[in-house]
Protein backbone atom coordinates (compact mmCIF):
# COMPACT_ATOMS: atom_id res chain seq x y z
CA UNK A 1 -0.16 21.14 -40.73
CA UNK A 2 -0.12 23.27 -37.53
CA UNK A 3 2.24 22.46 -35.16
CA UNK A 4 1.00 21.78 -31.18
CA UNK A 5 0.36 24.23 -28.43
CA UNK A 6 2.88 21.74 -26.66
CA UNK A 7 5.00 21.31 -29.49
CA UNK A 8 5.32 25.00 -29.62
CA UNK A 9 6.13 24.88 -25.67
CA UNK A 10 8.77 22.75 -25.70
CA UNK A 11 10.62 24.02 -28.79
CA UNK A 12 10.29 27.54 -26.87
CA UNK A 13 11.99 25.83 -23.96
CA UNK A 14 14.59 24.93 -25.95
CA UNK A 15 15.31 27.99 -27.65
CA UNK A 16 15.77 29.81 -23.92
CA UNK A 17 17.83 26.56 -22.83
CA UNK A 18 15.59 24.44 -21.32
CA UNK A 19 15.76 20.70 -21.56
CA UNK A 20 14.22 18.26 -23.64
CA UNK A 21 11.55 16.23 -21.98
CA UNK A 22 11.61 13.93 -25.13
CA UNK A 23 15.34 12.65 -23.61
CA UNK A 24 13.36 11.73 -20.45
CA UNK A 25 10.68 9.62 -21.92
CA UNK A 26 10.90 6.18 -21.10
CA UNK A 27 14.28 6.05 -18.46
CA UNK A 28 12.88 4.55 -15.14
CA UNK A 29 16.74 5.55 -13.77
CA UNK A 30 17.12 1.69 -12.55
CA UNK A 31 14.06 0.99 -11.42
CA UNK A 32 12.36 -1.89 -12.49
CA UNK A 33 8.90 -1.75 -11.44
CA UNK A 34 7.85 -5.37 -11.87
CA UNK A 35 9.95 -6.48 -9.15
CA UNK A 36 7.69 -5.34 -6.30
CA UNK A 37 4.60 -7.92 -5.69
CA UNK A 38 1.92 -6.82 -3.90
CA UNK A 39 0.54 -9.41 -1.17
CA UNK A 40 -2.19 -11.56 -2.29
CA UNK A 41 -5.88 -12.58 -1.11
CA UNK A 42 -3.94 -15.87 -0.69
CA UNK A 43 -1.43 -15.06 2.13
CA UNK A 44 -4.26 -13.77 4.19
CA UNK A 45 -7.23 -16.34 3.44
CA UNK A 46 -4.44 -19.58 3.68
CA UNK A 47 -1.58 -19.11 5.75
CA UNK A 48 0.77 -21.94 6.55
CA UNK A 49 0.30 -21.16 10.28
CA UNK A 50 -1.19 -19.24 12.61
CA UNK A 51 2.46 -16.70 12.55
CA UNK A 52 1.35 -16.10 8.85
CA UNK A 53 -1.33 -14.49 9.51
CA UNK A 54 -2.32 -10.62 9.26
CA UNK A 55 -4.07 -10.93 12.76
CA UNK A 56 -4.11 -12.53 15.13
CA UNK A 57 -7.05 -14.37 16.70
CA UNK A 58 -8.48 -13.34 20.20
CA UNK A 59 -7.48 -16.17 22.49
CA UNK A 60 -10.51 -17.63 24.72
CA UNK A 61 -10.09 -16.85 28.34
């Protein structure tokens, strides 16, 4: 079986010293990207009170 026109990049990196993106794959270096939440419709549509809310209302004069 041939080998890869990226298989045959990488293993010419490595021959001229280059490093090995296969040690890279799958390290998020401490990150844990579930953590973050975006805001929901929720938060917007039914605040708890009027400070809650994205905007605020023009007042009548």
């Amino acid at each position: 079986m041939a080998k890869s026109a990226a298989r045959k990049r990488i293993e010419q990196r490595l021959r001229q010293g280059g490093m090995d993106p296969r040690q890279q794959r799958g390290n998020w270096n401490g990150v844990k990207p579930v953590t973050r939440v975006k805001p929901d419709k929720r938060k917007y549509a039914y605040p708890k009170n009027d400070d809650d809310r994205g905007f605020k209302p023009a007042r009548a004069v």
